[in-house]
Protein backbone atom coordinates (compact mmCIF):
# COMPACT_ATOMS: atom_id res chain seq x y z
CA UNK A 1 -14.83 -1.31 -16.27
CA UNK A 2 -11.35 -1.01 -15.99
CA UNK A 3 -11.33 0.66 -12.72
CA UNK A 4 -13.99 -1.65 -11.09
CA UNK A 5 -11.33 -4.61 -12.46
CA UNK A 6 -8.27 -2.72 -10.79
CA UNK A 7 -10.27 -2.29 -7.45
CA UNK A 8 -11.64 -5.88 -7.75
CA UNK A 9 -8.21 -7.28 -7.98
CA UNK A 10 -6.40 -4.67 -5.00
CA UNK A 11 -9.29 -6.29 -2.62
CA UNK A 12 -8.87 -10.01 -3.47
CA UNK A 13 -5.00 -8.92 -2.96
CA UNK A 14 -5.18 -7.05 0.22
CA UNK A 15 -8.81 -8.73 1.59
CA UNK A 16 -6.56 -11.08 4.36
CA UNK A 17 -4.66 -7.75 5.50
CA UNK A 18 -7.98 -5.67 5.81
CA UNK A 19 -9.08 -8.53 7.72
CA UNK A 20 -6.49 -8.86 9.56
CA UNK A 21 -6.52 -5.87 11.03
CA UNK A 22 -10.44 -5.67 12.24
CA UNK A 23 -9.81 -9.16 13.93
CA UNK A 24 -6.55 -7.66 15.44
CA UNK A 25 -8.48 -4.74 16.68
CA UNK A 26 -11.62 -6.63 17.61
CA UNK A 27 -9.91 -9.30 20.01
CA UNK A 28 -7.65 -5.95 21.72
CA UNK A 29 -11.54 -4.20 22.25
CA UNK A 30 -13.32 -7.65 23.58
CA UNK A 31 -10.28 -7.53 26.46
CA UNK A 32 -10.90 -4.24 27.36
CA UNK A 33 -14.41 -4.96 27.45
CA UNK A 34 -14.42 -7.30 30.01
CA UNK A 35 -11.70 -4.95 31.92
CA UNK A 36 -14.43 -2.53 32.01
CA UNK A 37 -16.85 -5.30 32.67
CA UNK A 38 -14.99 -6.02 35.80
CA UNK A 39 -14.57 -2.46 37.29
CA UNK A 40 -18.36 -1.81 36.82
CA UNK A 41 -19.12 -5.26 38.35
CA UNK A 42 -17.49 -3.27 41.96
CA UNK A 43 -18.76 0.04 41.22
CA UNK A 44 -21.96 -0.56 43.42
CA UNK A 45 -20.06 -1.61 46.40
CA UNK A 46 -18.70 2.37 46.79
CA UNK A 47 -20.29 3.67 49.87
CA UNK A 48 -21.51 0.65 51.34
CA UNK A 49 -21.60 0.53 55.36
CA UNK A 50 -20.87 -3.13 55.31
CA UNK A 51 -17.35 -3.58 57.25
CA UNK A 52 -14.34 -5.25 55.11
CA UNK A 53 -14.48 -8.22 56.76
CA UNK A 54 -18.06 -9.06 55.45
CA UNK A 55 -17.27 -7.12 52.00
CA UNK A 56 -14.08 -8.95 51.03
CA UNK A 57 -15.98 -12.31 50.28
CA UNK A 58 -18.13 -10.63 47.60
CA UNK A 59 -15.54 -8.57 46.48
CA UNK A 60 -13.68 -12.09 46.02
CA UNK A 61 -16.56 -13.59 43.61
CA UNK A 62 -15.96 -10.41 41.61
CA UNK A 63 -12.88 -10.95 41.40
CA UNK A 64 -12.45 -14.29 40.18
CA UNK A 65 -15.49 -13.93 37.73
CA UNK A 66 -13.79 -10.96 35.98
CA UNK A 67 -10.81 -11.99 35.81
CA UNK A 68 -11.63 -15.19 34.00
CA UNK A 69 -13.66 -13.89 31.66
CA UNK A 70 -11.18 -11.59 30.95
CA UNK A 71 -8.45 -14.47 30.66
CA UNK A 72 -11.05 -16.72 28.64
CA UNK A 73 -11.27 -13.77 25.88
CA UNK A 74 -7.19 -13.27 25.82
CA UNK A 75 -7.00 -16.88 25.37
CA UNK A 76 -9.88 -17.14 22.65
CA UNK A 77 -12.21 -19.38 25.14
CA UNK A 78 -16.10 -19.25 24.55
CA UNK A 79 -16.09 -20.04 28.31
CA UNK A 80 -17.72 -17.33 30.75
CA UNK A 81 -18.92 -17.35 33.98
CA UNK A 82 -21.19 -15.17 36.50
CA UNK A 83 -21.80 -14.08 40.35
CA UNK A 84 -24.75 -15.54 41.07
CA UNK A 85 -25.36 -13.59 44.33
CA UNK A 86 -27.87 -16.70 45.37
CA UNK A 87 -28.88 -16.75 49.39
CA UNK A 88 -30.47 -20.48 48.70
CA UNK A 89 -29.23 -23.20 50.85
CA UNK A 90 -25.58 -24.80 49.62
CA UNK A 91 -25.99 -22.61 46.23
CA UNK A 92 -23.11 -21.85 44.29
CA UNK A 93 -21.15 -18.21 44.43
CA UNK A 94 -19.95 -18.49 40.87
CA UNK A 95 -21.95 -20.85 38.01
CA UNK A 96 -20.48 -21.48 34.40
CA UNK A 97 -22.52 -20.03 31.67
CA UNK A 98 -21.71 -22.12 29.01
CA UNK A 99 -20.17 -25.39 30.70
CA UNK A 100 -20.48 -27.54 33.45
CA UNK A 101 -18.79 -26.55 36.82
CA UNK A 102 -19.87 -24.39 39.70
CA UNK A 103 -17.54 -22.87 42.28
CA UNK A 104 -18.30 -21.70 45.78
CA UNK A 105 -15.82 -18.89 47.95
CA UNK A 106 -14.81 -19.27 51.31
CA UNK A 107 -12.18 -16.48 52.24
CA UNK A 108 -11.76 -16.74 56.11
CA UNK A 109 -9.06 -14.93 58.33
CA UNK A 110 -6.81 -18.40 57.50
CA UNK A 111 -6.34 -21.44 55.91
CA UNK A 112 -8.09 -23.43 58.11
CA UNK A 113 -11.19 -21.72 59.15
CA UNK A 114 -11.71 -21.48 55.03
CA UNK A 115 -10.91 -25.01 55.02
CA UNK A 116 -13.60 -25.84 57.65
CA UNK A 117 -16.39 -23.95 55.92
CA UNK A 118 -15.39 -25.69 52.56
CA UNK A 119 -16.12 -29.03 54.62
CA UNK A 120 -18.99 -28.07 56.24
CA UNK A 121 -21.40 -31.07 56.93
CA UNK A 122 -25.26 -30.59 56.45
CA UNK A 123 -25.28 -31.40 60.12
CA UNK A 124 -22.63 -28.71 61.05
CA UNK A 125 -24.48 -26.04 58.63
CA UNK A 126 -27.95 -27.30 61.30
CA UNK A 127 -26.13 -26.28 64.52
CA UNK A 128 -25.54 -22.75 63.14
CA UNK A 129 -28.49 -22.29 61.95
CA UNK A 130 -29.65 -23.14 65.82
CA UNK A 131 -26.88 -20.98 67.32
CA UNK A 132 -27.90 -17.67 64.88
CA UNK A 133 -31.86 -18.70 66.42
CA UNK A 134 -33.17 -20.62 64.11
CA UNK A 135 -36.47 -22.05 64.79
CA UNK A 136 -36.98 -24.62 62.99
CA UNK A 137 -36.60 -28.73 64.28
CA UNK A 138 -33.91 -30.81 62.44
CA UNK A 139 -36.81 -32.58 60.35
CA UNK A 140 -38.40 -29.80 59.02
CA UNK A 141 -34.84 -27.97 58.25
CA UNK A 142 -34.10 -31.16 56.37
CA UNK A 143 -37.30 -30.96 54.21
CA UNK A 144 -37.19 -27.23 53.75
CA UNK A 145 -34.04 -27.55 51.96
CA UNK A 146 -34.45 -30.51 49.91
CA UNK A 147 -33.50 -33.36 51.78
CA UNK A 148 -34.93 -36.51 51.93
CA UNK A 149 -33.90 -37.46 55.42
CA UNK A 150 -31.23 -37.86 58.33
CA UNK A 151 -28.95 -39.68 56.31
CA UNK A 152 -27.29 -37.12 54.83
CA UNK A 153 -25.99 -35.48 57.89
CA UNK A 154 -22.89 -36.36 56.91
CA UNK A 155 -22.31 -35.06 53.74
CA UNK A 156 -20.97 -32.32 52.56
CA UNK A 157 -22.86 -29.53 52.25
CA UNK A 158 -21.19 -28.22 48.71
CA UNK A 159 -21.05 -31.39 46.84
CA UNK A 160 -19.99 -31.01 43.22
CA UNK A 161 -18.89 -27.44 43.70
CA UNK A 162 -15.59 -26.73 43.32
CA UNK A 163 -14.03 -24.84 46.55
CA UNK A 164 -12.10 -21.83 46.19
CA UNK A 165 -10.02 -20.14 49.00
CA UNK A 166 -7.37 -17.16 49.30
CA UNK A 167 -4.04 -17.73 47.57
CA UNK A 168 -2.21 -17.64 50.30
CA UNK A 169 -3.92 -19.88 52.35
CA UNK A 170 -4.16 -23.00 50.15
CA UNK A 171 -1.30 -25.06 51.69
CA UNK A 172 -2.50 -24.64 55.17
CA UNK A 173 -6.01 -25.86 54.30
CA UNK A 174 -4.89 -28.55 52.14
CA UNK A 175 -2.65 -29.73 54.39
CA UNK A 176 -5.05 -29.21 57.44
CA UNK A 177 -7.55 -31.38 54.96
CA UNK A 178 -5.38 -34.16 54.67
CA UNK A 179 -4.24 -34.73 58.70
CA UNK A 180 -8.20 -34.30 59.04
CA UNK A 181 -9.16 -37.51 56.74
CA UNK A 182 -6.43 -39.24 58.82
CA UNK A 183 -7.68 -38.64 62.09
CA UNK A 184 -10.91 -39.06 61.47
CA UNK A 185 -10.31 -42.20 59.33
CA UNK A 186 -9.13 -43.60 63.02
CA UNK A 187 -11.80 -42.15 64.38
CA UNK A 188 -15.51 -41.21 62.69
CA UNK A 189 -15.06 -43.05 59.71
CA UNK A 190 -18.59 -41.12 58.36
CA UNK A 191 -16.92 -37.85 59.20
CA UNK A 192 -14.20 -38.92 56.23
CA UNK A 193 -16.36 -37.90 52.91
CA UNK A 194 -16.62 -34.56 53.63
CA UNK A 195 -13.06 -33.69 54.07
CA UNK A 196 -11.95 -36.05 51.17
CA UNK A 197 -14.71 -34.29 48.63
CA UNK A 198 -13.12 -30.66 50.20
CA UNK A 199 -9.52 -31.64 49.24
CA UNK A 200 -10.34 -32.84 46.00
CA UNK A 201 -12.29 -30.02 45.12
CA UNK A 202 -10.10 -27.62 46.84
CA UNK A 203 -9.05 -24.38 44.42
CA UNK A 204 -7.09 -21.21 44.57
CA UNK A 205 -8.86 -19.77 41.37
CA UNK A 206 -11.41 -20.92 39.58
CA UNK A 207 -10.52 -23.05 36.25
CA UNK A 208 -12.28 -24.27 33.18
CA UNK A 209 -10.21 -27.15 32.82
CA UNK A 210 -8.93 -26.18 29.61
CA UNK A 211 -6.46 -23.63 30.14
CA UNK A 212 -8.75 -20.11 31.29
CA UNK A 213 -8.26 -19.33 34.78
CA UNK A 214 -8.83 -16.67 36.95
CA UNK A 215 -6.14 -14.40 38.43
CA UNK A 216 -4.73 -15.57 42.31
CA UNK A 217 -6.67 -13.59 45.16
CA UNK A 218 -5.26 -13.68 48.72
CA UNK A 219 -7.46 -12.62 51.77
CA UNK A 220 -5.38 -9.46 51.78
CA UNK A 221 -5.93 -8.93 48.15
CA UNK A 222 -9.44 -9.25 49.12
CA UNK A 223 -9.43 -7.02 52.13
CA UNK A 224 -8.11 -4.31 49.82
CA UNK A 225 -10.14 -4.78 47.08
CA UNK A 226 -12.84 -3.98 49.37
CA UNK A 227 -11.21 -0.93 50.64
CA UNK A 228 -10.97 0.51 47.41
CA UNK A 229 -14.20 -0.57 46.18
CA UNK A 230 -15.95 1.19 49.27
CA UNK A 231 -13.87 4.06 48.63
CA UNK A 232 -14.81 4.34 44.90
CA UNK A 233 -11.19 4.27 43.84
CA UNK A 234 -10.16 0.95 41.87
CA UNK A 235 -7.62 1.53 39.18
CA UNK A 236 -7.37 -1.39 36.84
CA UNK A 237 -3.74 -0.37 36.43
CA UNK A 238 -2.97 -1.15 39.70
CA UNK A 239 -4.15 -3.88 39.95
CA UNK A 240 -2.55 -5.39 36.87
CA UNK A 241 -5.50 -5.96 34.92
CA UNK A 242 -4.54 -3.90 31.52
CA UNK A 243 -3.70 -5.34 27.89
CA UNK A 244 -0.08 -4.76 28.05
CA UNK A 245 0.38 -6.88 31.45
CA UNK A 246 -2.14 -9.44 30.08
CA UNK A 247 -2.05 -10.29 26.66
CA UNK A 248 1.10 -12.27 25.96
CA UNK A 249 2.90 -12.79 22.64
CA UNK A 250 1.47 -15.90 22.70
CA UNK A 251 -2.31 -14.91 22.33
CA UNK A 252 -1.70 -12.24 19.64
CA UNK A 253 0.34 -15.19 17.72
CA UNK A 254 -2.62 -17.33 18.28
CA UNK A 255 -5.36 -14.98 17.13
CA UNK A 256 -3.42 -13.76 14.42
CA UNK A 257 -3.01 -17.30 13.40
CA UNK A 258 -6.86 -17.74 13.61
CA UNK A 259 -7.07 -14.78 11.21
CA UNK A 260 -4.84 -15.63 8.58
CA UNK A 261 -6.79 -19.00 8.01
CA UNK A 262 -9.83 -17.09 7.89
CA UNK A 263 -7.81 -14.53 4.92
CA UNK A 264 -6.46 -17.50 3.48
CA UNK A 265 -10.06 -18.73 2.93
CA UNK A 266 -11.81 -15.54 1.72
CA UNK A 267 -8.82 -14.55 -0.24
CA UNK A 268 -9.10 -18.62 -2.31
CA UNK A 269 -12.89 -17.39 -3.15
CA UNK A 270 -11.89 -13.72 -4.28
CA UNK A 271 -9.00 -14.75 -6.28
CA UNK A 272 -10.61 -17.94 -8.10
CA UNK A 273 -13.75 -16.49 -8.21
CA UNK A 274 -13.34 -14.68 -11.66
CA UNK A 275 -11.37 -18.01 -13.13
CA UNK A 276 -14.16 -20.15 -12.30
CA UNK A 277 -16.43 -17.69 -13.94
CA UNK A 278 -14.44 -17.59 -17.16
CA UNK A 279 -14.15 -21.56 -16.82
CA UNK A 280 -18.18 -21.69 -16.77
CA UNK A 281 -18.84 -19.42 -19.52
CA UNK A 282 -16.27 -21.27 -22.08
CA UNK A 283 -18.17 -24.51 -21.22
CA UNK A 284 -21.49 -22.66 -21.81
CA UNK A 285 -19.91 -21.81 -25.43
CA UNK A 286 -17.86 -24.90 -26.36
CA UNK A 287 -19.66 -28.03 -24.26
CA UNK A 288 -15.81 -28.59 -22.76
CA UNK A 289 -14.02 -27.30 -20.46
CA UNK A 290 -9.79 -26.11 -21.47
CA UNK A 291 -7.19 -27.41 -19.54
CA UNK A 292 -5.48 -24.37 -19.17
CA UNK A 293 -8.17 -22.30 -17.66
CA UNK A 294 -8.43 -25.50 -15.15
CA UNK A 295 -4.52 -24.79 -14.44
CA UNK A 296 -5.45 -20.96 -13.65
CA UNK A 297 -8.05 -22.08 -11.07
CA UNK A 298 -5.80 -23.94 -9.34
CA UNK A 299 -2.67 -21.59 -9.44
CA UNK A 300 -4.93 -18.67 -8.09
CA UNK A 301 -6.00 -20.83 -5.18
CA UNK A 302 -2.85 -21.74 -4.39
CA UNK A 303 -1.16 -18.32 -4.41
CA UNK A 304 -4.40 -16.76 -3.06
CA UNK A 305 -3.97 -19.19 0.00
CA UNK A 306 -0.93 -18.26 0.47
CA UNK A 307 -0.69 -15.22 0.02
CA UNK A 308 -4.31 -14.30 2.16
CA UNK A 309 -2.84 -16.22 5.30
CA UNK A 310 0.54 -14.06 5.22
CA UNK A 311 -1.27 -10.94 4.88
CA UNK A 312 -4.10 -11.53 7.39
CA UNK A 313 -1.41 -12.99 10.07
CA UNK A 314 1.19 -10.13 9.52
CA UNK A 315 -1.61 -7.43 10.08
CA UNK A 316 -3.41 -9.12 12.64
CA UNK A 317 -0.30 -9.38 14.83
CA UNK A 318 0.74 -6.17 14.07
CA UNK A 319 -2.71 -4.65 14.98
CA UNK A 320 -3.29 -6.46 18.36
CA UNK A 321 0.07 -5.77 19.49
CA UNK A 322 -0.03 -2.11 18.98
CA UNK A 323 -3.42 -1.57 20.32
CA UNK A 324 -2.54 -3.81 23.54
CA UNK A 325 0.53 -1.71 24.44
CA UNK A 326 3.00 -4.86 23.98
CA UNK A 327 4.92 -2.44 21.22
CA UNK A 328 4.66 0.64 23.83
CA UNK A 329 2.59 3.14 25.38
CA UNK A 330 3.37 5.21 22.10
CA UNK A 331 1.60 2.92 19.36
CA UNK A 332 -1.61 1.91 21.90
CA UNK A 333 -3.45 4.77 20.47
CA UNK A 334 -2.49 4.40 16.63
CA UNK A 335 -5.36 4.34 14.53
CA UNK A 336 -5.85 0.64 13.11
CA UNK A 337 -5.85 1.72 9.32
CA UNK A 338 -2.61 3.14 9.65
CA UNK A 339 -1.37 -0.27 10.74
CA UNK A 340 -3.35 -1.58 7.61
CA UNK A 341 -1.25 1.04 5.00
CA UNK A 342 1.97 0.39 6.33
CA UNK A 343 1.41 -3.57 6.52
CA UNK A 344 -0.12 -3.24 2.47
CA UNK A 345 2.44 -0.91 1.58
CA UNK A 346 5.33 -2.74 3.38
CA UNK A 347 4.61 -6.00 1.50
CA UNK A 348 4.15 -4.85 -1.79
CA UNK A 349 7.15 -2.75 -1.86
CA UNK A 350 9.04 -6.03 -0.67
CA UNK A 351 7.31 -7.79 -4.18
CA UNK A 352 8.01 -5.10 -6.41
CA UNK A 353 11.77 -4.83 -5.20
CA UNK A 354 12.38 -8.30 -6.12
CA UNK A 355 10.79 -7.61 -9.18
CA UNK A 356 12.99 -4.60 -10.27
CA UNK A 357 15.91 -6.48 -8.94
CA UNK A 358 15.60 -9.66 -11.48
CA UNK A 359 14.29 -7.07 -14.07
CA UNK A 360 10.59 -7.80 -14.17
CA UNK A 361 9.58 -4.03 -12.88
CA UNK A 362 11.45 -0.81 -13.73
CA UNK A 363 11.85 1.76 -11.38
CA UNK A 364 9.01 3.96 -12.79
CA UNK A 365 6.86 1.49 -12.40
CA UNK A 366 7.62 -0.14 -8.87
CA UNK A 367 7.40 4.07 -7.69
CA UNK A 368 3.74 4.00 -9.64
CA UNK A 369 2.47 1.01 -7.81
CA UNK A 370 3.89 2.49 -4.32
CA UNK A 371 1.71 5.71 -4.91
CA UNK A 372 -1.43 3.74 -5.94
CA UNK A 373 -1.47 1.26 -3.32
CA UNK A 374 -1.08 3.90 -0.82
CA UNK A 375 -4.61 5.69 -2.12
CA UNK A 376 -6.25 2.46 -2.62
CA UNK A 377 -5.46 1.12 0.63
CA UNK A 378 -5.87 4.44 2.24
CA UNK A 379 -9.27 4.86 0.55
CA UNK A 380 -9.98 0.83 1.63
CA UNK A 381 -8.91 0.89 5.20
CA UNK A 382 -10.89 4.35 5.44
CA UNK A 383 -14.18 3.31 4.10
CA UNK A 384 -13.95 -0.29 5.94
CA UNK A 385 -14.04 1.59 9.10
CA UNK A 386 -16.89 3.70 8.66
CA UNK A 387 -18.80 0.37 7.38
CA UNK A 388 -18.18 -0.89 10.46
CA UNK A 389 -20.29 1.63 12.48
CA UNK A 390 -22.91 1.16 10.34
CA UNK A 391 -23.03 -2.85 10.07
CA UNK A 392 -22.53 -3.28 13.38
CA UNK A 393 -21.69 -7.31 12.46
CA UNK A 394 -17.87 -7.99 13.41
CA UNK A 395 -15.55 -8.34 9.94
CA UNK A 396 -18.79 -8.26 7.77
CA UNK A 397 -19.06 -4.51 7.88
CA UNK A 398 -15.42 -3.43 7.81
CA UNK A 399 -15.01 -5.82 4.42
CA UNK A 400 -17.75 -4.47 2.58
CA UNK A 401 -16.57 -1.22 3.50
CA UNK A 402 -12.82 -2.31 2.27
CA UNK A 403 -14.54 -3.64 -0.88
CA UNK A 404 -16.05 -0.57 -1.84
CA UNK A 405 -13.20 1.58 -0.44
CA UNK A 406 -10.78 -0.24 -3.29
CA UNK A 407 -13.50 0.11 -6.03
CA UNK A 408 -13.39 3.63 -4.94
CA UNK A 409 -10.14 4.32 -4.74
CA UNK A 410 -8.85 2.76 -7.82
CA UNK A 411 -11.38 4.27 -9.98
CA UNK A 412 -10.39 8.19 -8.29
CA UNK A 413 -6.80 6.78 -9.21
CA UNK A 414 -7.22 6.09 -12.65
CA UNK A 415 -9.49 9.51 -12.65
CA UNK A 416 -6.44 11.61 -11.57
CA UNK A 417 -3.34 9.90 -13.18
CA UNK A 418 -4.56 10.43 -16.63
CA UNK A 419 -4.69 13.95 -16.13
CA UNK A 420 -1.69 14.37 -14.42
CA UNK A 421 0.19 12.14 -17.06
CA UNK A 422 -1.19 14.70 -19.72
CA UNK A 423 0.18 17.75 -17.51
CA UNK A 424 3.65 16.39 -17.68
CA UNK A 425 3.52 15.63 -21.79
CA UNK A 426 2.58 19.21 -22.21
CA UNK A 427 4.98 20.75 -19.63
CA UNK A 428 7.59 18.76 -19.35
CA UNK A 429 7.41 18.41 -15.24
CA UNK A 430 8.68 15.39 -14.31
CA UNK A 431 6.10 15.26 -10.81
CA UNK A 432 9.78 15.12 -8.65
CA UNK A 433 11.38 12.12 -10.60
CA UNK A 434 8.39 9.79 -10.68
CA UNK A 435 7.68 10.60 -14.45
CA UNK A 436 10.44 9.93 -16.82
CA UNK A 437 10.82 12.88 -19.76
CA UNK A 438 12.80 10.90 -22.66
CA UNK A 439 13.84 13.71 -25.09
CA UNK A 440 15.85 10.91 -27.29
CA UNK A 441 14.03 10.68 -31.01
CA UNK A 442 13.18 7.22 -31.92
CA UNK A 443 14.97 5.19 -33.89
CA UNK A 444 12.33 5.30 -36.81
CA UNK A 445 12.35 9.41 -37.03
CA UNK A 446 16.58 9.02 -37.75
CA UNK A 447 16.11 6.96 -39.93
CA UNK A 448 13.23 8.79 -41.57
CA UNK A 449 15.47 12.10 -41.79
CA UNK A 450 18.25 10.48 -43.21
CA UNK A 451 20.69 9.30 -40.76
CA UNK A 452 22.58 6.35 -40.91
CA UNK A 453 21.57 3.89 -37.93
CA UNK A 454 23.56 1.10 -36.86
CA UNK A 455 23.87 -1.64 -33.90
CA UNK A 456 27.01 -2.34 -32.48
CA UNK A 457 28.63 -5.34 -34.31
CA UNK A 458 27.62 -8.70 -33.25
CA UNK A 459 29.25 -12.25 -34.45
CA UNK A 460 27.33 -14.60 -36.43
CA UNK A 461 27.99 -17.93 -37.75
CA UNK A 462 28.66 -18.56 -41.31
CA UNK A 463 26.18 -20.44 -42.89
CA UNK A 464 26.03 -23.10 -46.04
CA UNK A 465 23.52 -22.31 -48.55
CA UNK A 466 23.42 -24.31 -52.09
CA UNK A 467 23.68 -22.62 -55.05
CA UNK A 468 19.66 -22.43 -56.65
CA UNK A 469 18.73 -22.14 -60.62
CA UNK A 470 16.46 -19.55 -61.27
CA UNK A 471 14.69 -18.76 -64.34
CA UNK A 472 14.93 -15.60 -65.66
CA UNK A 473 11.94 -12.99 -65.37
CA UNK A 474 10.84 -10.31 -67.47
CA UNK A 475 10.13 -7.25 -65.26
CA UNK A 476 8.26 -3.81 -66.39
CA UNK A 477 10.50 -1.10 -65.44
CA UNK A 478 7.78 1.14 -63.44
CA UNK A 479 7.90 5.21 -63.24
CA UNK A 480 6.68 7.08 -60.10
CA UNK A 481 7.07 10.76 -59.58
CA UNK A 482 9.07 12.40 -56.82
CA UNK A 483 6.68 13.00 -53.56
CA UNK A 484 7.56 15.61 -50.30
CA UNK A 485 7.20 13.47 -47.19
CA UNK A 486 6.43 15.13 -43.66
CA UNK A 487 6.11 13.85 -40.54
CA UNK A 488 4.90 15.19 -37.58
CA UNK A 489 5.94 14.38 -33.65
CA UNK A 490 4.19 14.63 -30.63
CA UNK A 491 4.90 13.76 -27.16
CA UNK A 492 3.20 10.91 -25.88
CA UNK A 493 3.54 8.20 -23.24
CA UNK A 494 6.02 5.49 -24.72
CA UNK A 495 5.90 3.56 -21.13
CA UNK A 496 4.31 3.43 -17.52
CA UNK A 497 5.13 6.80 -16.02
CA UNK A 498 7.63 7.43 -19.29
CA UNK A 499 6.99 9.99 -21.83
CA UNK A 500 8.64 10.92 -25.00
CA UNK A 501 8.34 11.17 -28.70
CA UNK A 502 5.82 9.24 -31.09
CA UNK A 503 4.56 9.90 -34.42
């Protein structure tokens, strides 16, 4: 019972850091995901006959789809969007998934050409259709694709689509955009809706409006992009699309941030969990509740709020920053659970220093706690990640693994110390300096053999006392016969990791 106490307590302790670092790890593995997402997307492209010129539009949707996915997962966005690869009449390139905007590509040899196509009228998208040899009349091409009649010549063939165009390019064609509403604002006044819906809707990348963007693509990007993709050869790292050169101090800081709220929650439900139990059962058996035991409740949450978001941000940050390469090439491939040890054992050593330093902890036992919250944790961090490939739900699995990992941890602790403790009472071995041997006899065994004890002198206040009357008392005069005393010592544990004499 004891041990299942111990490991109780360690986890509602440590709960925010072993969270912590699963989120940290988690949110570093989602990034890479979509990294990998993104080179698979262009995998089928190597090979392809199709010249660069044709190639580097598709490549383009690619493009911008990965890389906003991959900046809406940095940035902790629910947003994604997808290539829809749709041959239909004015359809979209890119759609949202889970919000409203759709965004159609147009990467031309310049800024102006890609501006044209972004304006295309329905009437302009006819006459190509005729010039490729199209056969059908204007009526029937009108019905065919959904419209209702000749009025709509004029407009534009990608209303409420966003426009995106190369990087490089975007000045030109806004600036070709705007002289174009002015002339024909002199001129074809009908002409004037197309090219004002283009400009507004004009984009280099393609946005969510909240923040998540996609990464800038020029038409020379583009036309190497497609290179490589025919060629089967494109490196991520070259292309600046790794964890290190993404994920920005920021991020981690606001995931970790995320995580320690989380820690700060489960570790208020661990940590009063037990007081509100005890609260319950001494209504149950008085009919009221103690004011005291109401006090407890609210201290635990307090310091288990605290305590859980410090924990779970420290080892969150920690974790994603090592894993993402921000800390160096060196740490990216540290295992996660080591991160978890050193972030436990770092900020328990910090508490039980203060503690030995205002005389709360001795030195014994700050050095015992050291060596059992390294096993615990080790055992914790351990078991939490094998739970994890097992319950395959994020966090869920690696804390009931951490749960039972302390439970079994601190009950192998207790196992072994006992025995060890008992090693050094019969030998003497002091297990390198972490077991004090007092060899000093108490204070009750000199006295026992006869030697005089004293303390060293101390002042003391005189103090009045009246005189009393007291009657006087007959007293028997009692005989008791001489008896041989002998006492026996043992060694013994007087104190934690402390052993010396006792009777």
């Amino acid at each position: 019972m004891e041990g299942f106490r111990e490991g109780y307590n360690f986890f509602a302790e440590h709960a925010g850091v072993f969270l912590g670092v699963d989120t940290g790890e988690i949110y570093v593995d989602q990034v890479n995901q979509e990294i990998s997402n993104f080179v698979e997307s262009i995998d089928h492209f190597e090979g392809m006959k199709s010249n660069v010129d044709t190639l580097k539009g598709d490549l383009a949707e690619f493009w911008h789809t990965g890389t906003f996915n991959i900046d809406a997962v940095i940035k902790g966005s629910e947003h994604r969007v997808q290539v829809d690869r749709s041959h239909e009449f004015g359809s979209a390139d890119i759609s949202a998934v889970n919000f409203d905007r759709s965004f159609g590509l147009k990467y031309y040899k310049n800024g102006v050409e890609s501006a044209k196509q972004q304006a295309k009228s329905v009437f302009d998208a006819y006459k190509h259709y005729k010039s490729g040899g199209g056969k059908e009349e204007l009526e029937e091409y009108l019905i065919n694709r959904g419209y209702p009649d000749e009025t709509v010549l004029n407009d534009p063939v990608y209303s409420g689509q966003y426009r995106v165009i190369p990087a490089d390019q975007y000045k030109i064609a806004e600036q070709w955009l705007k002289n174009k509403i002015n002339t024909e604002r002199a001129n074809r006044s009908d002409q004037v809706k197309r090219y004002e819906d283009a400009l507004h809707m004009l984009k280099k990348r393609v946005e969510d409006g909240n923040g998540v963007t996609s990464k800038d693509l020029t038409e020379k990007g583009a036309r190497a992009l497609a290179i490589h993709a025919k060629a089967g050869d494109v490196d991520p790292e070259k292309l600046g699309l790794t964890t290190e050169e993404l994920i920005e101090y920021e991020y981690i800081l606001k995931q970790a941030f995320k995580a320690g709220l989380t820690a700060a929650t489960i570790s208020i439900v661990l940590k009063t969990a037990p007081a509100i139990v005890n609260a319950v059962k001494y209504l149950i058996d008085n009919g009221e509740l103690e004011g005291e035991q109401l006090k407890k409740v609210g201290f635990a949450s307090l310091t288990g709020a605290s305590e859980g978001f410090v924990r779970g941000t420290v080892s969150a940050s920690l974790t994603a920053a090592c894993k993402s390469g921000i800390l160096g090439e060196a740490l990216k491939g540290i295992d996660p659970s080591v991160i978890g040890a050193v972030t436990v054992i770092t900020i328990n050593t910090m508490k039980n220093a203060y503690e030995v330093s205002v005389g709360k902890m001795t030195r014994s036992e700050m050095a015992n706690e050291l060596i059992k919250t390294m096993f615990t944790s080790t055992c914790a961090l351990a078991l939490g990640a094998v739970s994890q490939s097992f319950v395959e739900i994020p966090v869920l699995g690696y804390m009931i693994g951490s749960f039972i990992g302390s439970l079994f941890g601190s009950f192998t602790y207790s196992a072994l110390y006992h025995p060890a403790i008992s090693f050094c009472v019969d030998t003497g071995f002091t297990m390198f300096g972490l077991v004090e041997q007092d060899y000093q006899l108490p204070e009750e065994v000199i006295k026992e053999i006869g030697i005089d004890v004293f303390d060293y002198e101390q002042f003391q206040y005189n103090q009045f006392e009246p005189e009393k009357f007291e009657f006087k008392q007959f007293d028997t005069e009692q005989f008791a016969p001489q008896q041989l005393e002998m006492t026996f010592l043992r060694r013994g544990v007087i104190g934690v990791n402390e052993i010396g004499y006792v009777f």
